[in-house]
N, C-alpha and C. Protein backbone atom coordinates (compact mmCIF):
# COMPACT_ATOMS: atom_id res chain seq x y z
N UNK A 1 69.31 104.80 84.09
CA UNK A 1 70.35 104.75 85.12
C UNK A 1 71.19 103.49 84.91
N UNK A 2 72.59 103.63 85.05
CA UNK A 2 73.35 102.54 85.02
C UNK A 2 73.83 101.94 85.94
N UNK A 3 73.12 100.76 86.30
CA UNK A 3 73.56 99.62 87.20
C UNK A 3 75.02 99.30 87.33
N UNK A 4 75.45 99.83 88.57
CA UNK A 4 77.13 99.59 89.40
C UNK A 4 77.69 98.08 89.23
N UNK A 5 78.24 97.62 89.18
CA UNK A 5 78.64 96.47 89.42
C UNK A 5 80.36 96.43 90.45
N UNK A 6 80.52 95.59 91.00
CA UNK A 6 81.44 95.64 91.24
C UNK A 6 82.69 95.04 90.81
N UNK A 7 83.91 95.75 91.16
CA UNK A 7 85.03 95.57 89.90
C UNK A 7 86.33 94.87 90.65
N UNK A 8 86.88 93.64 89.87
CA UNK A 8 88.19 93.34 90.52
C UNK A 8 89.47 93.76 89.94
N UNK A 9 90.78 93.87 90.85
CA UNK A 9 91.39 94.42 89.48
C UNK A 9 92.17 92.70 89.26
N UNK A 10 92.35 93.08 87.93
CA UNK A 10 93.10 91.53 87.91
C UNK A 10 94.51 91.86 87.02
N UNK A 11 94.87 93.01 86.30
CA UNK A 11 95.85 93.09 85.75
C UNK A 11 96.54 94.97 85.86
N UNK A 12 98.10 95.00 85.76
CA UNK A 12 98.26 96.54 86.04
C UNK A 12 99.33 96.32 85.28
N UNK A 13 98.87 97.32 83.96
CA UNK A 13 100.56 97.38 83.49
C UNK A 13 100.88 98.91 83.53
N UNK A 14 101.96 99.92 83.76
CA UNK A 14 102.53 100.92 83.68
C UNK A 14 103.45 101.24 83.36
N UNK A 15 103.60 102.51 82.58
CA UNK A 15 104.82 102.96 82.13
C UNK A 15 105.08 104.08 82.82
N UNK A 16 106.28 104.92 83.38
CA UNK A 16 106.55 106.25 83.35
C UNK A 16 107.42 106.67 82.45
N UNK A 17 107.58 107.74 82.33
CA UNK A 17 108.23 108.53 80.99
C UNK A 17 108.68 109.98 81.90
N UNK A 18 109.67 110.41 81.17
CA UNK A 18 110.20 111.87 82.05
C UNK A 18 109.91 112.69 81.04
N UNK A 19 110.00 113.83 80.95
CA UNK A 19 109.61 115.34 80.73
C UNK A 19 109.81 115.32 78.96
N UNK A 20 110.85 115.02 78.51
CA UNK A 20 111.48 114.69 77.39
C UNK A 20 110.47 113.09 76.58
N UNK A 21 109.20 112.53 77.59
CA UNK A 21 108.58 111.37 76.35
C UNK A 21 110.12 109.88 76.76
N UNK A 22 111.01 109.64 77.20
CA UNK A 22 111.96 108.72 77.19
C UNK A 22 111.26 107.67 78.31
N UNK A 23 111.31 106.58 78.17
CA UNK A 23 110.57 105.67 79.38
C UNK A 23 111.56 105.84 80.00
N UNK A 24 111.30 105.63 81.37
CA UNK A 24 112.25 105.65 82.54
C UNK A 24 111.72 104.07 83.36
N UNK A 25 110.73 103.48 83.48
CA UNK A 25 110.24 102.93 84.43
C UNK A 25 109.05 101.84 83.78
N UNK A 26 108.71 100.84 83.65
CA UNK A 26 107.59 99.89 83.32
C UNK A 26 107.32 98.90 84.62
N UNK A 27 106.40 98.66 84.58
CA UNK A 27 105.91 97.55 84.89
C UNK A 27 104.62 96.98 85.07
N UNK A 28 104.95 95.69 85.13
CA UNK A 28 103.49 94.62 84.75
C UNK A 28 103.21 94.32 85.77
N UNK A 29 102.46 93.61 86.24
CA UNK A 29 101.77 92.58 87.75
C UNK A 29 101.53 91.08 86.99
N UNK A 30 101.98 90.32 87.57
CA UNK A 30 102.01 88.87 86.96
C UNK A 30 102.96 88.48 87.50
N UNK A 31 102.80 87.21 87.72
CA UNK A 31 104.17 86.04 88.01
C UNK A 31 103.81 86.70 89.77
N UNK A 32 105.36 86.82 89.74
CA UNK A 32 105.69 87.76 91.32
C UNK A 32 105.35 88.49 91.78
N UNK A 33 105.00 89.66 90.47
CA UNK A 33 104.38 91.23 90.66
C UNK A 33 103.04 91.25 91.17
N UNK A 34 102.87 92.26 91.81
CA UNK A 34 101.44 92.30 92.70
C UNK A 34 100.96 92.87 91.88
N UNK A 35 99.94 93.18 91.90
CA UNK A 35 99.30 94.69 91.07
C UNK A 35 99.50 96.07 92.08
N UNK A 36 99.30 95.96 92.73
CA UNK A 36 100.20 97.42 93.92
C UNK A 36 101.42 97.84 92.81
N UNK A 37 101.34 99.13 92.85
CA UNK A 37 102.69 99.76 92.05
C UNK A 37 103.67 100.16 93.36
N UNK A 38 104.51 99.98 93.44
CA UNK A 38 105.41 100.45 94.13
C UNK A 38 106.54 100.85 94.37
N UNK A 39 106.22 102.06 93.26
CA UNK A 39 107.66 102.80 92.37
C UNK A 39 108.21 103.73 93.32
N UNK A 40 109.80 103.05 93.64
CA UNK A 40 110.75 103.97 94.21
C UNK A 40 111.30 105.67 94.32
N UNK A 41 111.27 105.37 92.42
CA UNK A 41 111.57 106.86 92.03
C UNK A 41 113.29 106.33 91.50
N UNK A 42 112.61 104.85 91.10
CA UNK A 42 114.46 104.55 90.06
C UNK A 42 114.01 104.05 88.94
N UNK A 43 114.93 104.31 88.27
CA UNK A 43 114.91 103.43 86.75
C UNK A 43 114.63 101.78 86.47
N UNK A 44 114.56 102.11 85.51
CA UNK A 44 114.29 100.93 85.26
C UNK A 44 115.72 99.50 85.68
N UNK A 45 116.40 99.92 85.81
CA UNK A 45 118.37 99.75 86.02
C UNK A 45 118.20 100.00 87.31
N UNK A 46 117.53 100.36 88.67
CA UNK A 46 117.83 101.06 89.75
C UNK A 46 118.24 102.22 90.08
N UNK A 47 119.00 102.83 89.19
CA UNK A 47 119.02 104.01 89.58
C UNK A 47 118.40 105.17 89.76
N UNK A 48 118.53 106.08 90.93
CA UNK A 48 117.82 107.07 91.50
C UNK A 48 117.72 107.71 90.02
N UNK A 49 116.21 108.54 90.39
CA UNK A 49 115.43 109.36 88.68
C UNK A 49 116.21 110.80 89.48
N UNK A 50 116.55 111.58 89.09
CA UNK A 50 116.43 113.32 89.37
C UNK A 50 114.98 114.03 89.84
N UNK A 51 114.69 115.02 90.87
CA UNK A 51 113.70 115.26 90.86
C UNK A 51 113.37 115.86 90.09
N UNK A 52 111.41 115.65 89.76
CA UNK A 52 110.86 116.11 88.57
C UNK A 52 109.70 115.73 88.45
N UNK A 53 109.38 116.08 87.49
CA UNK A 53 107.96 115.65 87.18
C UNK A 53 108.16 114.49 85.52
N UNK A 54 107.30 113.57 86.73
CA UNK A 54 107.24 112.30 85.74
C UNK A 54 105.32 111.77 85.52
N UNK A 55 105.59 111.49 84.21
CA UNK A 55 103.86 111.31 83.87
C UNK A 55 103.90 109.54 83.68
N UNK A 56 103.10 109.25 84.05
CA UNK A 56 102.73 108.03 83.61
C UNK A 56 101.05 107.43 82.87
N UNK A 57 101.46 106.52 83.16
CA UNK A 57 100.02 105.58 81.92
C UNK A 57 100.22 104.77 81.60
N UNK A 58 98.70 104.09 82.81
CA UNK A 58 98.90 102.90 83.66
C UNK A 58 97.24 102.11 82.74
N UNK A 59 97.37 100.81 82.30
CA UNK A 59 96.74 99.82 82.07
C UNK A 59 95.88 99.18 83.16
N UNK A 60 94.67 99.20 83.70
CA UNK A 60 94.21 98.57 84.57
C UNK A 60 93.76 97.65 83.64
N UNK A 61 93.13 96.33 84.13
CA UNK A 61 92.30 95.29 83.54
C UNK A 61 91.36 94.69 84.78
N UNK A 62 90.07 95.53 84.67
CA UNK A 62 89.18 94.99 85.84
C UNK A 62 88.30 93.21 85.25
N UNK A 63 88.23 92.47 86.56
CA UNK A 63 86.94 91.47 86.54
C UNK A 63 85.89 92.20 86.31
N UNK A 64 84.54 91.98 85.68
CA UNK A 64 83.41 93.09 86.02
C UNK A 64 82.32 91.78 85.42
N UNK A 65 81.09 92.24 85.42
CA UNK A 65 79.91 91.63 85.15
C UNK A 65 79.78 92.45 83.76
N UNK A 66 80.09 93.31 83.55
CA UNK A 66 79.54 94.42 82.60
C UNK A 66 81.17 94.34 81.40
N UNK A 67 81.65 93.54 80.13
CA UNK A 67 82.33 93.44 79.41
C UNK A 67 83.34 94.67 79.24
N UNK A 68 82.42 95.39 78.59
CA UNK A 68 82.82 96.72 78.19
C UNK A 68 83.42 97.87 79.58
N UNK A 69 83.12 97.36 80.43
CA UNK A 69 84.12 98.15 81.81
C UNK A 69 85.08 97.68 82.22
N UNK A 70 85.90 96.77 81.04
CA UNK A 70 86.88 95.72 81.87
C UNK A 70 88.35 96.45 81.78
N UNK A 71 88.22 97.17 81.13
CA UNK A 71 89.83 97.97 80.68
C UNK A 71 89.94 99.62 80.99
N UNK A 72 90.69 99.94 81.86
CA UNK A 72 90.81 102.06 81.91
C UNK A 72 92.26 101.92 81.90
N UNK A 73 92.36 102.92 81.35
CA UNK A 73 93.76 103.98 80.73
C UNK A 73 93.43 104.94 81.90
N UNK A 74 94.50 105.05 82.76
CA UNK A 74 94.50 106.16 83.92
C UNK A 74 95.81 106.99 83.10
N UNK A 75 95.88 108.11 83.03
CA UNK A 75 96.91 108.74 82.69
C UNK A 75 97.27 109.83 83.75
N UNK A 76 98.18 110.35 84.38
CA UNK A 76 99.06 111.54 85.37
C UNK A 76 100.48 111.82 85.48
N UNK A 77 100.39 112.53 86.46
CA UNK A 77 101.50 113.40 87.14
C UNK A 77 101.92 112.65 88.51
N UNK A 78 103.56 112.88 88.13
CA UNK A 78 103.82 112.66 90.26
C UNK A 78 105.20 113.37 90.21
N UNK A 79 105.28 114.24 91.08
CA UNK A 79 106.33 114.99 91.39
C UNK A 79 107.27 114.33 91.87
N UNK A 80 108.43 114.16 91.30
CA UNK A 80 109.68 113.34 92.28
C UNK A 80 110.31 114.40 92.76
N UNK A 81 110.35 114.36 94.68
CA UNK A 81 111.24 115.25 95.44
C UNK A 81 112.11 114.22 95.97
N UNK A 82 113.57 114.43 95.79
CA UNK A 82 114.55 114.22 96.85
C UNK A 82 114.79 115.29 97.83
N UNK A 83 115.45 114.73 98.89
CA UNK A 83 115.84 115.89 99.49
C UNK A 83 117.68 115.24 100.35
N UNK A 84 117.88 116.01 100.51
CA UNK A 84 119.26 115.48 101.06
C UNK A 84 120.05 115.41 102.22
């Protein structure tokens, strides 16, 4: 059985990309940046994305006791709805 440890996060980097593979969106946590993502649904420039489906893949970097649990690759989906 494998002993839990508990995990901090200490780093978040992310990209999104639209349907077509083109980045639309990055970001890191450092300096100013929190690690909280708190993507609008704009570009990287501000401007509003079109609704759609956008994938991303996101860099965590946990604290841990255990070396080898310090890094996950989360990869998904998030539907962008506007409405008007």
């Amino acid at each position: 059985m494998r002993n839990l440890c508990p995990r901090f996060v200490q780093r978040v980097e992310v990209v999104i990309v639209d349907r077509w593979g083109k980045q639309v969106f990055k970001y890191a946590s450092g300096g100013e940046n929190t690690i909280y993502i708190d993507w609008d649904g704009r570009d990287d420039n501000g401007k509003e994305l079109s609704s759609g489906i956008y994938y991303y893949s996101a860099r965590v970097t946990f604290e841990t006791l255990d070396p080898k649990d310090s890094e996950k690759i989360i990869k998904g989906w998030v539907q962008l709805v506007r409405t008007e």
